[in-house]
PDB file of N, CA and C in Angstrom:
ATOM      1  N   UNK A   1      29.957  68.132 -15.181  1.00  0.00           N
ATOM      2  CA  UNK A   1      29.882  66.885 -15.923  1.00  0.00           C
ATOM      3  C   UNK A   1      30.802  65.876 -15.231  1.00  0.00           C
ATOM      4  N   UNK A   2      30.248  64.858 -14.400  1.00  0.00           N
ATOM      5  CA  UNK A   2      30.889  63.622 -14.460  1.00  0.00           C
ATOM      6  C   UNK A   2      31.842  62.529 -15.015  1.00  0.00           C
ATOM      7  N   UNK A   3      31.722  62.394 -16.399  1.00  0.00           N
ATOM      8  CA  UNK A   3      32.259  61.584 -16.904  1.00  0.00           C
ATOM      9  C   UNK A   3      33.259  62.242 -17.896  1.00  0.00           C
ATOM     10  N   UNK A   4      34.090  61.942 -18.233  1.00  0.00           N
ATOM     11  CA  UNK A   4      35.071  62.556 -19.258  1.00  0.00           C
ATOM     12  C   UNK A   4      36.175  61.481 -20.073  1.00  0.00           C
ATOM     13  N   UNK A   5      36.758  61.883 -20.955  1.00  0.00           N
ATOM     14  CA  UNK A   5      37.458  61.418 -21.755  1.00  0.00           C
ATOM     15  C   UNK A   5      38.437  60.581 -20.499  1.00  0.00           C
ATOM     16  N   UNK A   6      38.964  61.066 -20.160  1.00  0.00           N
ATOM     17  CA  UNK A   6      39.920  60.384 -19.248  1.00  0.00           C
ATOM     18  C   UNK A   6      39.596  59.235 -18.431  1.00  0.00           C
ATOM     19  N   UNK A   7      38.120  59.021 -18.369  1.00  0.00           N
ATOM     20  CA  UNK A   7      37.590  58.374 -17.381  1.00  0.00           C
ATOM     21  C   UNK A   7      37.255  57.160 -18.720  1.00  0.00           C
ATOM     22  N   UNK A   8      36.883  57.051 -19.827  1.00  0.00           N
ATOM     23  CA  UNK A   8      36.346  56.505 -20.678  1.00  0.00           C
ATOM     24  C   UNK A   8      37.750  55.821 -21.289  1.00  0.00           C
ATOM     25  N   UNK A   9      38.913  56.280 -21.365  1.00  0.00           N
ATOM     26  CA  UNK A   9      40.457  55.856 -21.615  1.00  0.00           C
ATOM     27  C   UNK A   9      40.391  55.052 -20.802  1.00  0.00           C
ATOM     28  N   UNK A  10      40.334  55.220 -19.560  1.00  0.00           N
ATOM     29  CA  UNK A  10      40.457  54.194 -18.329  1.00  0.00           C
ATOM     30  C   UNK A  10      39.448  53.489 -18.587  1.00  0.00           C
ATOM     31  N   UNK A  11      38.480  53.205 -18.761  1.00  0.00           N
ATOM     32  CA  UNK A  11      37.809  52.033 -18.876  1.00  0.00           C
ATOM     33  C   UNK A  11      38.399  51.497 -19.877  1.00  0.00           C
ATOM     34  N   UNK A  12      38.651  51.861 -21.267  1.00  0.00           N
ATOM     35  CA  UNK A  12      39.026  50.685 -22.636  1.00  0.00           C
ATOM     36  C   UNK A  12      40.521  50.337 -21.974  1.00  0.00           C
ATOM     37  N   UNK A  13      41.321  51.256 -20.978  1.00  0.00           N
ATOM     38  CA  UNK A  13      42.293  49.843 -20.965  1.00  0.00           C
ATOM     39  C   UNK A  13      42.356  49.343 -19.727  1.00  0.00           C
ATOM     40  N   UNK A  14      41.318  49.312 -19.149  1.00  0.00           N
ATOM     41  CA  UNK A  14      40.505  48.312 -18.236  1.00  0.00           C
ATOM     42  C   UNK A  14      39.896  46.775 -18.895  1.00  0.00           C
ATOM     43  N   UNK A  15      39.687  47.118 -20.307  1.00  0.00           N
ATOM     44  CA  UNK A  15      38.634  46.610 -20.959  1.00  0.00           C
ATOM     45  C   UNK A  15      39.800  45.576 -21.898  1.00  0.00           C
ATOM     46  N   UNK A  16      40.584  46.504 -22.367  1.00  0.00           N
ATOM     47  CA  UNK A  16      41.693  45.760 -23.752  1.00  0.00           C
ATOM     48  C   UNK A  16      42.350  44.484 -23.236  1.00  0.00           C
ATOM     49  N   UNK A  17      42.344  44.444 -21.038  1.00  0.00           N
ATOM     50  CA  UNK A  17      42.922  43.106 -20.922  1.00  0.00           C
ATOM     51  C   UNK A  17      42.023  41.738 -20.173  1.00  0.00           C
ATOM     52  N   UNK A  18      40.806  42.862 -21.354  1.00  0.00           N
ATOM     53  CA  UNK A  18      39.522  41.243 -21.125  1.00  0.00           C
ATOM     54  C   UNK A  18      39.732  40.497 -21.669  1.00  0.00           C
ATOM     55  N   UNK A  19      39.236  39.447 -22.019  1.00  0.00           N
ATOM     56  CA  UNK A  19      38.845  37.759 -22.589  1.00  0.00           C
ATOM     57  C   UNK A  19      38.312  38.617 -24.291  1.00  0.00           C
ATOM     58  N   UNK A  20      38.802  38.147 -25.291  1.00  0.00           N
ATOM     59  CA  UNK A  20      38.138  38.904 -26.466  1.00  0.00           C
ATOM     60  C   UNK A  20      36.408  38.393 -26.882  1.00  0.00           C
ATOM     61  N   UNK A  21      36.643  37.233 -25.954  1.00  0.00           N
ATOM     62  CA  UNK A  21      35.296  36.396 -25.992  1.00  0.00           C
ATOM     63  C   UNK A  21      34.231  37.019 -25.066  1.00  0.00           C
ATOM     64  N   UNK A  22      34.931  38.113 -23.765  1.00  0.00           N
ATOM     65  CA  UNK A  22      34.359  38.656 -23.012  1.00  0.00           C
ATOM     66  C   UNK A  22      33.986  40.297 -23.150  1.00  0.00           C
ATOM     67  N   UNK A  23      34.820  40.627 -24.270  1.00  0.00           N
ATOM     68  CA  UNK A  23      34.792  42.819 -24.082  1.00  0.00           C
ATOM     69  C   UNK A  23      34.961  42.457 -25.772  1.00  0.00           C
ATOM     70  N   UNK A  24      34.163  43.435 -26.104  1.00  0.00           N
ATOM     71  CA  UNK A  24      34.328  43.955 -27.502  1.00  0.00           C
ATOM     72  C   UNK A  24      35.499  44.806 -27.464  1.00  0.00           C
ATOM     73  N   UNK A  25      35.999  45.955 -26.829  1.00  0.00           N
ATOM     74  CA  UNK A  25      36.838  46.805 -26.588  1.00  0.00           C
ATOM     75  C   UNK A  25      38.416  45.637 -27.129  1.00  0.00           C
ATOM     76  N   UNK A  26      38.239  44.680 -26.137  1.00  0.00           N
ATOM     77  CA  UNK A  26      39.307  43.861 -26.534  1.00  0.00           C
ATOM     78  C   UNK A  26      39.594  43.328 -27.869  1.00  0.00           C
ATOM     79  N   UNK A  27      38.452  42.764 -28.122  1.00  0.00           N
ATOM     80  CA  UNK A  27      38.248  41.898 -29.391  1.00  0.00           C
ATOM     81  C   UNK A  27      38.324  43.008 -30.364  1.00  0.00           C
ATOM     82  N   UNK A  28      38.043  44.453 -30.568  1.00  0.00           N
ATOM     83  CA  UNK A  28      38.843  45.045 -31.294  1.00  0.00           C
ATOM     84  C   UNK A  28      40.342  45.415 -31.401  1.00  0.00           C
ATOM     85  N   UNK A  29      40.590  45.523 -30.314  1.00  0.00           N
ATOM     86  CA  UNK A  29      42.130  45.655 -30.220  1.00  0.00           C
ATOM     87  C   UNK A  29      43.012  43.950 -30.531  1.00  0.00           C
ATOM     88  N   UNK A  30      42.566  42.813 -30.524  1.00  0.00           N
ATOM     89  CA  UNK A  30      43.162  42.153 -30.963  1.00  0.00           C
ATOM     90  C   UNK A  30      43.256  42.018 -32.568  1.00  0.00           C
ATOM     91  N   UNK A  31      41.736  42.323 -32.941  1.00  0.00           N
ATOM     92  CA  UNK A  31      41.646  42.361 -34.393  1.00  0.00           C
ATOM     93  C   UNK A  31      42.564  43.243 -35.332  1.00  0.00           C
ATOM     94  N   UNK A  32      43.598  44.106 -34.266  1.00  0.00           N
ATOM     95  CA  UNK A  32      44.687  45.091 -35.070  1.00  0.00           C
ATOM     96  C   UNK A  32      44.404  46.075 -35.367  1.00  0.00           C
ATOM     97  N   UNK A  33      44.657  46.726 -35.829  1.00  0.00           N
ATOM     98  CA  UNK A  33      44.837  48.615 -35.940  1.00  0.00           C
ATOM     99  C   UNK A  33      43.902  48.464 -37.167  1.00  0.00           C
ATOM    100  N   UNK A  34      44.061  48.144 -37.748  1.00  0.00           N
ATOM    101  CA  UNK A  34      43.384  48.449 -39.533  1.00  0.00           C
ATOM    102  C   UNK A  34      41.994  48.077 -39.196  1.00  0.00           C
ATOM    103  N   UNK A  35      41.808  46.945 -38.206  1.00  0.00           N
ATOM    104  CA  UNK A  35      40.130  46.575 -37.585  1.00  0.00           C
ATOM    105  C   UNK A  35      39.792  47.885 -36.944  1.00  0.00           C
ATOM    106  N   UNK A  36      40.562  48.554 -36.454  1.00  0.00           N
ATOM    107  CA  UNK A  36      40.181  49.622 -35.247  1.00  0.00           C
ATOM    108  C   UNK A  36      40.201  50.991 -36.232  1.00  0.00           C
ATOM    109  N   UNK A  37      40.729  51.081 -37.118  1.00  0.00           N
ATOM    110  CA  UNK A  37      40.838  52.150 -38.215  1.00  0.00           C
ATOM    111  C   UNK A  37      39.282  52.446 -38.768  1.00  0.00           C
ATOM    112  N   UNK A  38      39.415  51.184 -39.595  1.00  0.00           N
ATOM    113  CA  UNK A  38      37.837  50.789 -40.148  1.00  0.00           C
ATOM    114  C   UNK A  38      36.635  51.038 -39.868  1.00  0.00           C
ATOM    115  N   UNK A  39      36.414  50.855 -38.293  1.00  0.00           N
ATOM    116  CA  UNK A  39      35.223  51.003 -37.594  1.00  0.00           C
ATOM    117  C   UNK A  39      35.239  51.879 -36.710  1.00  0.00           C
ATOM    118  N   UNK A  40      36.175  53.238 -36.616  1.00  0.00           N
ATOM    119  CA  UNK A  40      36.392  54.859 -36.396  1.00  0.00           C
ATOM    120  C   UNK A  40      36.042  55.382 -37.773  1.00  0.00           C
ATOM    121  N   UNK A  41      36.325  54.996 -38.701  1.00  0.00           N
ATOM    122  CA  UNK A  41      35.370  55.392 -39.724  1.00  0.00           C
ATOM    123  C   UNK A  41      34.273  55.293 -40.168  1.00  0.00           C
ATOM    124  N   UNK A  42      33.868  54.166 -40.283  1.00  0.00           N
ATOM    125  CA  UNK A  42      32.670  53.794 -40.307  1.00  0.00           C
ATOM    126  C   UNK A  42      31.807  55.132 -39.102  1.00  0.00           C
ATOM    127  N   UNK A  43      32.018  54.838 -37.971  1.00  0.00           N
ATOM    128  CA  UNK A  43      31.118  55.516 -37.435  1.00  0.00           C
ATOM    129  C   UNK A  43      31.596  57.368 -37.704  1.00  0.00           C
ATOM    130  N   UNK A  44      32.169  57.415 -37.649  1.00  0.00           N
ATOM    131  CA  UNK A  44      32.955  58.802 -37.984  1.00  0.00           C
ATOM    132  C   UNK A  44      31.789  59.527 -39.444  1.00  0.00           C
ATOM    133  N   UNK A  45      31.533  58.199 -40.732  1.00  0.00           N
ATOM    134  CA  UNK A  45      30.713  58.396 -41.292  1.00  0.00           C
ATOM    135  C   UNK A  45      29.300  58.857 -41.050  1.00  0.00           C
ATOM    136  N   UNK A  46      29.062  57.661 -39.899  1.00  0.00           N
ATOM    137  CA  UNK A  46      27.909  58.003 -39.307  1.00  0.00           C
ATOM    138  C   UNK A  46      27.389  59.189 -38.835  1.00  0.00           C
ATOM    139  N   UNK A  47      28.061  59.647 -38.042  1.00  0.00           N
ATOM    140  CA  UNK A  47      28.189  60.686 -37.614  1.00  0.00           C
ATOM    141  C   UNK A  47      28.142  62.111 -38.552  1.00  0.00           C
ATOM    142  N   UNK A  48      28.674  62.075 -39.557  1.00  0.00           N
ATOM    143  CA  UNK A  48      28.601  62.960 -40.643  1.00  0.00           C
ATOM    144  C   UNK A  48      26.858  62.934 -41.086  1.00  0.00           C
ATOM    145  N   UNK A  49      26.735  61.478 -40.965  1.00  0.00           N
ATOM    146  CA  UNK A  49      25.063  61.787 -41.997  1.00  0.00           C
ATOM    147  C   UNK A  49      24.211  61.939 -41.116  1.00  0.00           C
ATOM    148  N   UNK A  50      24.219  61.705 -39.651  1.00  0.00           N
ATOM    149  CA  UNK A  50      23.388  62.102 -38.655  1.00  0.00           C
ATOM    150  C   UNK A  50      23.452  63.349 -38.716  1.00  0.00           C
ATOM    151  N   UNK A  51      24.434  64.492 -38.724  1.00  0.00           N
ATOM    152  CA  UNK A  51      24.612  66.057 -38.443  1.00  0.00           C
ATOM    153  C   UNK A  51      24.198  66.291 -39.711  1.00  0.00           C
ATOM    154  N   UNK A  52      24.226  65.949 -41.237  1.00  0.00           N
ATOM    155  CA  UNK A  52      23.844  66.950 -41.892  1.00  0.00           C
ATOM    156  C   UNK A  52      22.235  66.562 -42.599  1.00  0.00           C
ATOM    157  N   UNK A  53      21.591  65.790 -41.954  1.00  0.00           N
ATOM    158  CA  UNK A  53      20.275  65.293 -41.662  1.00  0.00           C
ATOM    159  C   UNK A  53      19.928  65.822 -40.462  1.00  0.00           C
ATOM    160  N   UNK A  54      20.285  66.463 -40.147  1.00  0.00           N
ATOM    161  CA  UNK A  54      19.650  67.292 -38.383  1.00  0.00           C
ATOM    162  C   UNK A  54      18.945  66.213 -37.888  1.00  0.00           C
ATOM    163  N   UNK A  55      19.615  65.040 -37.664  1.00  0.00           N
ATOM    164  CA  UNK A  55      19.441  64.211 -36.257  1.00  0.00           C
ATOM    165  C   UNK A  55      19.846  63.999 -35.485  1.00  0.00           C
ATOM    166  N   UNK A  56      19.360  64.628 -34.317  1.00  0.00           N
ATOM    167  CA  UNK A  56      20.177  65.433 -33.258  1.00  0.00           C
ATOM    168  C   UNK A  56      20.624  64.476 -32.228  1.00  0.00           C
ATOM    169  N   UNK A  57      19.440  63.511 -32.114  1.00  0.00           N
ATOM    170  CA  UNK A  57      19.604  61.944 -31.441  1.00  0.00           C
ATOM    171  C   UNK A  57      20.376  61.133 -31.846  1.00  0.00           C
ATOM    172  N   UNK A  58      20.691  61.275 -33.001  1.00  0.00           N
ATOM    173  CA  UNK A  58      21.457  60.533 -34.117  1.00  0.00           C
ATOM    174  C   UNK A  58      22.634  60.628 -33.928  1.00  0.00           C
ATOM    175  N   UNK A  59      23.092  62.175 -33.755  1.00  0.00           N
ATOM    176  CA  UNK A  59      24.051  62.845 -33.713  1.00  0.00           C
ATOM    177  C   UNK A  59      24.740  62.718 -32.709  1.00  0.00           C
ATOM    178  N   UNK A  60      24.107  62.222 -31.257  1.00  0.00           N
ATOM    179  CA  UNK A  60      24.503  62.414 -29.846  1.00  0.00           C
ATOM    180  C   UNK A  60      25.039  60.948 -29.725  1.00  0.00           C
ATOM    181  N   UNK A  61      24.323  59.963 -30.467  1.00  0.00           N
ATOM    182  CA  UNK A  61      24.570  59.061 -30.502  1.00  0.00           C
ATOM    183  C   UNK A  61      25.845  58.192 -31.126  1.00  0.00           C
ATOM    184  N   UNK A  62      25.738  58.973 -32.284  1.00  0.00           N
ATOM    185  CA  UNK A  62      27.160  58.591 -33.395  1.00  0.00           C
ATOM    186  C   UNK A  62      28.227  59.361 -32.778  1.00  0.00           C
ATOM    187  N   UNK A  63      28.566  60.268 -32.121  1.00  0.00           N
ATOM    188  CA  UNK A  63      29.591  61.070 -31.669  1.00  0.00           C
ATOM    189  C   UNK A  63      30.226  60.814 -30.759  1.00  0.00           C
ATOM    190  N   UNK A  64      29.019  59.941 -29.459  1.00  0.00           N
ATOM    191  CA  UNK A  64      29.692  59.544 -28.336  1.00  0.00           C
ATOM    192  C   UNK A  64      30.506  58.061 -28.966  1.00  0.00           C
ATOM    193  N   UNK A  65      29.981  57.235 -29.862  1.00  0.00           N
ATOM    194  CA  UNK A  65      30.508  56.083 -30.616  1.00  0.00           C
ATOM    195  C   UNK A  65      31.834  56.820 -30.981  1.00  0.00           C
ATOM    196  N   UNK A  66      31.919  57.754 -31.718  1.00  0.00           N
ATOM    197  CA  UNK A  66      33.544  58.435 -32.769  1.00  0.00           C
ATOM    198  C   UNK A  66      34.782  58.391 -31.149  1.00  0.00           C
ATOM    199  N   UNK A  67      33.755  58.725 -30.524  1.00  0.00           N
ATOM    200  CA  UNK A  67      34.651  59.575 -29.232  1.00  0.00           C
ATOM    201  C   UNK A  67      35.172  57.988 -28.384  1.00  0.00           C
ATOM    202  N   UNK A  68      34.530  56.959 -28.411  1.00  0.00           N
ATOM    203  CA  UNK A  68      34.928  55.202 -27.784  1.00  0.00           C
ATOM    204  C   UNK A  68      36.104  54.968 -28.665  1.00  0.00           C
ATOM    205  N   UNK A  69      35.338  54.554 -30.302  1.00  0.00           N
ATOM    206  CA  UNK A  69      36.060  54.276 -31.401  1.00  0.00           C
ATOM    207  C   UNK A  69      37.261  54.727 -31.261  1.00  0.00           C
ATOM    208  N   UNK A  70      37.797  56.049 -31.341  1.00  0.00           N
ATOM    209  CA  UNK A  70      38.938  57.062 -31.430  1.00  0.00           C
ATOM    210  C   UNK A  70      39.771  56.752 -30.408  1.00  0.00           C
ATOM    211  N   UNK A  71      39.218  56.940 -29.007  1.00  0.00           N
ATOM    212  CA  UNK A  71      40.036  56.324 -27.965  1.00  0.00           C
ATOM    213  C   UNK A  71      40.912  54.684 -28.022  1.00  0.00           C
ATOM    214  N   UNK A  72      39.922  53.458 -28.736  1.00  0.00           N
ATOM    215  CA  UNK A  72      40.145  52.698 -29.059  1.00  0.00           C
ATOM    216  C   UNK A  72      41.363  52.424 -30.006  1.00  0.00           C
ATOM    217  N   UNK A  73      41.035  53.176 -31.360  1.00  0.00           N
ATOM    218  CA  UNK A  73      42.123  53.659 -32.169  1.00  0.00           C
ATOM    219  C   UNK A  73      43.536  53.785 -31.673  1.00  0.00           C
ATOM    220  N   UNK A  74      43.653  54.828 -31.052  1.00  0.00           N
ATOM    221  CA  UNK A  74      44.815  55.742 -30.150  1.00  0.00           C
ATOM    222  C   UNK A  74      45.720  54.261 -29.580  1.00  0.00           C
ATOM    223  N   UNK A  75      44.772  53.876 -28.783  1.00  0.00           N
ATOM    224  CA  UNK A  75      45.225  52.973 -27.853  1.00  0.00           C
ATOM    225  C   UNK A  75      46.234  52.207 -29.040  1.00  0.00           C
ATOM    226  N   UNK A  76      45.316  51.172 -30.139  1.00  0.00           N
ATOM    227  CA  UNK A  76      45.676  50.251 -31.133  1.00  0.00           C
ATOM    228  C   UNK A  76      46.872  50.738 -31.851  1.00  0.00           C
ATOM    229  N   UNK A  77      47.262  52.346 -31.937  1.00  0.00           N
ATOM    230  CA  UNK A  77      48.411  52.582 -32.601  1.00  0.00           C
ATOM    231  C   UNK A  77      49.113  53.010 -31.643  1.00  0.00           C
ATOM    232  N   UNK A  78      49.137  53.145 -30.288  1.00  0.00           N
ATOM    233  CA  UNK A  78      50.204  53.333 -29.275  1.00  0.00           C
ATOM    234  C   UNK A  78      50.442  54.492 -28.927  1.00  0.00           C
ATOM    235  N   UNK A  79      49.296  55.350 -29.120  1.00  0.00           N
ATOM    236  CA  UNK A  79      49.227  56.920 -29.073  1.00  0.00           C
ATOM    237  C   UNK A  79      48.607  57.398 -27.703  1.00  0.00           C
ATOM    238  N   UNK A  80      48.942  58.297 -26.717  1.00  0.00           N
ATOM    239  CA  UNK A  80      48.638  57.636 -25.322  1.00  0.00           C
ATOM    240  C   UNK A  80      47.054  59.251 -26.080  1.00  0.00           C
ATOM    241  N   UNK A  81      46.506  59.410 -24.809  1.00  0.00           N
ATOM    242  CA  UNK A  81      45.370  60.081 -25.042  1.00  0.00           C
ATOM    243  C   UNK A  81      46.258  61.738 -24.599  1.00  0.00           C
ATOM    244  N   UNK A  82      46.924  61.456 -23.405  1.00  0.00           N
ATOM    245  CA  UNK A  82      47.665  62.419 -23.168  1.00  0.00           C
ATOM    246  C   UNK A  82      48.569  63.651 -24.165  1.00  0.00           C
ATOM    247  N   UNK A  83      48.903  62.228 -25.006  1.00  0.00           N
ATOM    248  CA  UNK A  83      49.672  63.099 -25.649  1.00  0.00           C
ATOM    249  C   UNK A  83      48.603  63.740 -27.008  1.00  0.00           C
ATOM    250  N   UNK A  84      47.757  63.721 -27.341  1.00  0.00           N
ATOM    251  CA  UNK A  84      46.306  64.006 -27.928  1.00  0.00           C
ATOM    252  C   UNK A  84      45.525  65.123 -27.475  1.00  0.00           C
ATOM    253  N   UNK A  85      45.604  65.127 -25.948  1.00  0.00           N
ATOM    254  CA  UNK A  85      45.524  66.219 -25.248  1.00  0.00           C
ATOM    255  C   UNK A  85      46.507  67.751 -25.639  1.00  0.00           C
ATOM    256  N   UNK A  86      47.515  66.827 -25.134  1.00  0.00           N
ATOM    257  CA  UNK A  86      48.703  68.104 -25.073  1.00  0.00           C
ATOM    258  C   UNK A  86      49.032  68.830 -25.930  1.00  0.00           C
ATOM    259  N   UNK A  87      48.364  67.748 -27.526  1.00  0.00           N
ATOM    260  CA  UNK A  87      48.120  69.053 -28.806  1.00  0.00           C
ATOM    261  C   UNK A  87      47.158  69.980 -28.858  1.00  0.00           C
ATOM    262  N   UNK A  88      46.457  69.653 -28.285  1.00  0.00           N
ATOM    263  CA  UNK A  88      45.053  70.309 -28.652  1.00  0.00           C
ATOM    264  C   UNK A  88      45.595  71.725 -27.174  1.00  0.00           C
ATOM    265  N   UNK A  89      46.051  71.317 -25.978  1.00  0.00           N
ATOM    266  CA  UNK A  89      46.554  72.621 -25.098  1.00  0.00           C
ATOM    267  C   UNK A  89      47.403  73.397 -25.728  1.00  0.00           C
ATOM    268  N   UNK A  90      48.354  72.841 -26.577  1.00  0.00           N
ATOM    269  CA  UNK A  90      49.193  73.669 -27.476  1.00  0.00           C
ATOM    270  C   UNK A  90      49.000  74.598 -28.263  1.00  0.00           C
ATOM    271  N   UNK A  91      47.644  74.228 -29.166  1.00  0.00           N
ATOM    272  CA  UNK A  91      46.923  74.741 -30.077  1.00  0.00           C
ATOM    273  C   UNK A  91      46.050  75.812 -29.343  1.00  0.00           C
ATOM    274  N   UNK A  92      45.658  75.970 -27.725  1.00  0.00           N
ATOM    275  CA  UNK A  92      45.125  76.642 -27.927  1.00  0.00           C
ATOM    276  C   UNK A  92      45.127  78.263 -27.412  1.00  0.00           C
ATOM    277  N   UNK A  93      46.815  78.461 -27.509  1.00  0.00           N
ATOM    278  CA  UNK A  93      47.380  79.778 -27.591  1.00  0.00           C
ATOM    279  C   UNK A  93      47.321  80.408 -28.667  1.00  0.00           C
ATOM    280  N   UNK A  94      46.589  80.086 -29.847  1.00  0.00           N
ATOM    281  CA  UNK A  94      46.902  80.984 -30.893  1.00  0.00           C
ATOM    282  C   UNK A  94      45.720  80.307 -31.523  1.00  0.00           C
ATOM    283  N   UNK A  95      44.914  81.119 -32.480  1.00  0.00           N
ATOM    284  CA  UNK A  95      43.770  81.120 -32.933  1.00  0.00           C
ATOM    285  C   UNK A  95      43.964  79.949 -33.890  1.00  0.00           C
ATOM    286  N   UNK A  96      42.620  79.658 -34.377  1.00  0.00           N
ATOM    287  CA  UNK A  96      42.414  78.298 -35.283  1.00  0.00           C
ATOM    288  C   UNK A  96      43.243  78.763 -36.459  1.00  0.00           C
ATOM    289  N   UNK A  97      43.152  79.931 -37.182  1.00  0.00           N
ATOM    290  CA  UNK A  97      43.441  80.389 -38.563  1.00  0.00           C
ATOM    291  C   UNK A  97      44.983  80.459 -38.512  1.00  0.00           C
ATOM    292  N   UNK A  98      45.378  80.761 -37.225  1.00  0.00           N
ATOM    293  CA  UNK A  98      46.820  81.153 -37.261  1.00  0.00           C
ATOM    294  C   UNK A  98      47.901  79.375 -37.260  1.00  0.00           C
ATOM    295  N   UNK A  99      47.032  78.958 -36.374  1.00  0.00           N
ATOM    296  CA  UNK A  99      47.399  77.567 -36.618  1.00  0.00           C
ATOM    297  C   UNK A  99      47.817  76.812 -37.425  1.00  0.00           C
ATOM    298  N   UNK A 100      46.264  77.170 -38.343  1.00  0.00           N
ATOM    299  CA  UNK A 100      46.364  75.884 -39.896  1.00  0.00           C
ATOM    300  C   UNK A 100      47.392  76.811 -40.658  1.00  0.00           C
ATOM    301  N   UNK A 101      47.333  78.238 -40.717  1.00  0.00           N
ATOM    302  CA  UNK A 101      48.260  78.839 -41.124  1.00  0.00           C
ATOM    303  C   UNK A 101      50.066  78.228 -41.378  1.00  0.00           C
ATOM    304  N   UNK A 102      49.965  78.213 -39.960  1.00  0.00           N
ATOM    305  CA  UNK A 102      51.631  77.617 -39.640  1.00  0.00           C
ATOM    306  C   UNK A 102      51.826  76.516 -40.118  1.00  0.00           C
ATOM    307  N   UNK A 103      51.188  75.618 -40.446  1.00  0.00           N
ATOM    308  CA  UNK A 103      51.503  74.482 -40.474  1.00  0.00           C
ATOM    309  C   UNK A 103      51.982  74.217 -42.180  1.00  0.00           C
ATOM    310  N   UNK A 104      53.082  73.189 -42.322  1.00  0.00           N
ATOM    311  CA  UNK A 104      53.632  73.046 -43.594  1.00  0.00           C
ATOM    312  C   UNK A 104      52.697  71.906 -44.703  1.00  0.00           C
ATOM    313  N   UNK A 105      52.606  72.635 -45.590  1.00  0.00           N
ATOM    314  CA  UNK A 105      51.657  71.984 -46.142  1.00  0.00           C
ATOM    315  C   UNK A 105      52.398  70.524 -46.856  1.00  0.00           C
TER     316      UNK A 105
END
């Protein structure tokens, strides 16, 4: 596979120091975190009713959107992708159950 998360990070902050008149990417990130919150949910929703409607097109579609959105997000609250990464490598020495396990409720 060609393309990856890392490569798609690099484009939105390729993108965040466009013209807001020129990149949507931007023009969300100026619109503030709570704009960028909003519309990771929104599609995040989407995405929910595409998968449990078995639309699989739907599905491919709304997910790669969660997966822009989210990156977008990250960016808007100052969260690098890296460090997003480095949980998920952390997590994956020890099984899912043992995980949620550990964690303080």
């Amino acid at each position: 596979m060609g393309f990856t998360l890392e490569a798609l990070n690099a484009r939105i902050a390729e993108r965040a120091n466009a013209s807001p008149d020129e990149s949507y990417t931007s023009k969300l990130l100026a619109d503030g975190i709570d704009r960028c919150a909003r519309k990771f949910g929104e599609e995040a929703v989407e995405t929910v009713i595409a998968a449990v409607t078995r639309d699989t097109s739907g599905l491919t579609a709304e997910a790669a959107d969660v997966l822009y959105h989210l990156l977008v997000l990250l960016r808007a609250a100052d969260v690098p992708l890296e460090k997003v990464l480095a949980e998920l490598e952390a997590r994956t020495g020890q099984s899912g159950l043992a995980e949620k396990a550990s964690r303080k409720p």
